[in-house]
C-alpha atoms as a PDB file:
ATOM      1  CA  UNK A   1     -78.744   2.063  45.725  1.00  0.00           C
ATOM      2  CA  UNK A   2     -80.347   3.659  48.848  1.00  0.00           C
ATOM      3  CA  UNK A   3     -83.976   2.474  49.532  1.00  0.00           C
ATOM      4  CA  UNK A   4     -86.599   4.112  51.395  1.00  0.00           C
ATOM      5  CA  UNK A   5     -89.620   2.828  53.423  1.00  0.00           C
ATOM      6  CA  UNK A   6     -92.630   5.813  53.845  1.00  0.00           C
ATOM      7  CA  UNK A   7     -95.244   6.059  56.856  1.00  0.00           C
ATOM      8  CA  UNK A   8     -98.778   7.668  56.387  1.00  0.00           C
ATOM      9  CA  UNK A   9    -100.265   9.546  59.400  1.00  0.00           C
ATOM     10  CA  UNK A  10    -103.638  10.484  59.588  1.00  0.00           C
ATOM     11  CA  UNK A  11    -103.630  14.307  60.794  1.00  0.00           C
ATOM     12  CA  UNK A  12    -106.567  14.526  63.723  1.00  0.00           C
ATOM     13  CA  UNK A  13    -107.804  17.440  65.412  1.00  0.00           C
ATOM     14  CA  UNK A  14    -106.890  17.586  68.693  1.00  0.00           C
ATOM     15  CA  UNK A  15    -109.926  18.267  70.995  1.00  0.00           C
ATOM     16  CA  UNK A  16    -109.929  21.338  73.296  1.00  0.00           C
ATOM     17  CA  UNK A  17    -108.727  24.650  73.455  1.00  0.00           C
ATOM     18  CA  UNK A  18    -105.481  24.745  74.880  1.00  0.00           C
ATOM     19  CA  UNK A  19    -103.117  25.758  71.672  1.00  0.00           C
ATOM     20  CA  UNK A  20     -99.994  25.023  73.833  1.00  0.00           C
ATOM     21  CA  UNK A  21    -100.924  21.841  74.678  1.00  0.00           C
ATOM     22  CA  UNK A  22    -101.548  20.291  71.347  1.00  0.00           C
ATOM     23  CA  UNK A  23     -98.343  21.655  69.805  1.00  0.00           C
ATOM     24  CA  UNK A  24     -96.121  20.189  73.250  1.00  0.00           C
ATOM     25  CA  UNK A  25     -98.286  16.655  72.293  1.00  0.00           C
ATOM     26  CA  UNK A  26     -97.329  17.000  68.731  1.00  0.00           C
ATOM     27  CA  UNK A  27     -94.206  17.911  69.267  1.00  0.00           C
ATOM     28  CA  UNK A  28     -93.356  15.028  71.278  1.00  0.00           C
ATOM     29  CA  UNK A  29     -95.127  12.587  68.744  1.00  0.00           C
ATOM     30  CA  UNK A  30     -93.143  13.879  65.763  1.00  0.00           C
ATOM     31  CA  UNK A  31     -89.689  13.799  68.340  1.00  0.00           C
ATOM     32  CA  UNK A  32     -90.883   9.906  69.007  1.00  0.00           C
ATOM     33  CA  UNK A  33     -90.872   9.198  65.436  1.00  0.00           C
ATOM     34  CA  UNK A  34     -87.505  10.723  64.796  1.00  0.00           C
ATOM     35  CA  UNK A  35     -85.996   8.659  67.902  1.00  0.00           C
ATOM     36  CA  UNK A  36     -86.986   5.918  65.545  1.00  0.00           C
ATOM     37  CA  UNK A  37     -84.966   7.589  62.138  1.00  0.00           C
ATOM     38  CA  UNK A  38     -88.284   8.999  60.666  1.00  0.00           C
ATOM     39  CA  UNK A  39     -87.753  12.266  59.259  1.00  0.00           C
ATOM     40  CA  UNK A  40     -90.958  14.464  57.859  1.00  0.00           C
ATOM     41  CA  UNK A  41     -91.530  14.364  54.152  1.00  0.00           C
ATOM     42  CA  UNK A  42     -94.593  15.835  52.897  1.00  0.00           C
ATOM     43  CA  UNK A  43     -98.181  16.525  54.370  1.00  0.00           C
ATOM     44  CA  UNK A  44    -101.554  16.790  52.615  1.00  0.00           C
ATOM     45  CA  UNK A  45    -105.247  16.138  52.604  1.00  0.00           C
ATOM     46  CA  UNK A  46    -105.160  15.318  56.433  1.00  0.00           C
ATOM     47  CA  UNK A  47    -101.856  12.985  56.438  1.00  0.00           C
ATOM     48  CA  UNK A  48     -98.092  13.568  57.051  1.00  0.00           C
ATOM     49  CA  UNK A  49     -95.846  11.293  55.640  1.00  0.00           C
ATOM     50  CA  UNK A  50     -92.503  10.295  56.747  1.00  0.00           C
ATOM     51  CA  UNK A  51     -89.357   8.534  55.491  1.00  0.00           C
ATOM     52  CA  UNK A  52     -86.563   6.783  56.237  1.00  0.00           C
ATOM     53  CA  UNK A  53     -83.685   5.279  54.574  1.00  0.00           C
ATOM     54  CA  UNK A  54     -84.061   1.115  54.931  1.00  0.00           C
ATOM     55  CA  UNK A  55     -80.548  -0.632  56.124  1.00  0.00           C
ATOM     56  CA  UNK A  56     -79.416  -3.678  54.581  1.00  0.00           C
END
């Protein structure tokens, strides 16, 4: 049976006006979490969740 493990990230606003830059920073936040197998799930009420699949 596969098992799962699930991280909870706060969503902050990013302070400033430069649109660009926040999506480049966010981009490379959610690429740094998918170096380490997280993949995006589901996002809500200011958190994103992520999963990944737990090796035995």
């Amino acid at each position: 049976m596969k098992k799962y493990e699930y991280k909870f990230a706060k969503t902050k606003a990013k302070i400033g006006f430069d649109y660009e830059k926040k999506i480049k920073e966010l981009e490379h936040e959610w690429n740094e979490l998918g170096q380490h197998g997280w993949k995006f799930c589901s996002w809500g009420d200011g958190v994103v969740i992520f999963i990944r699949e737990i090796e035995e």
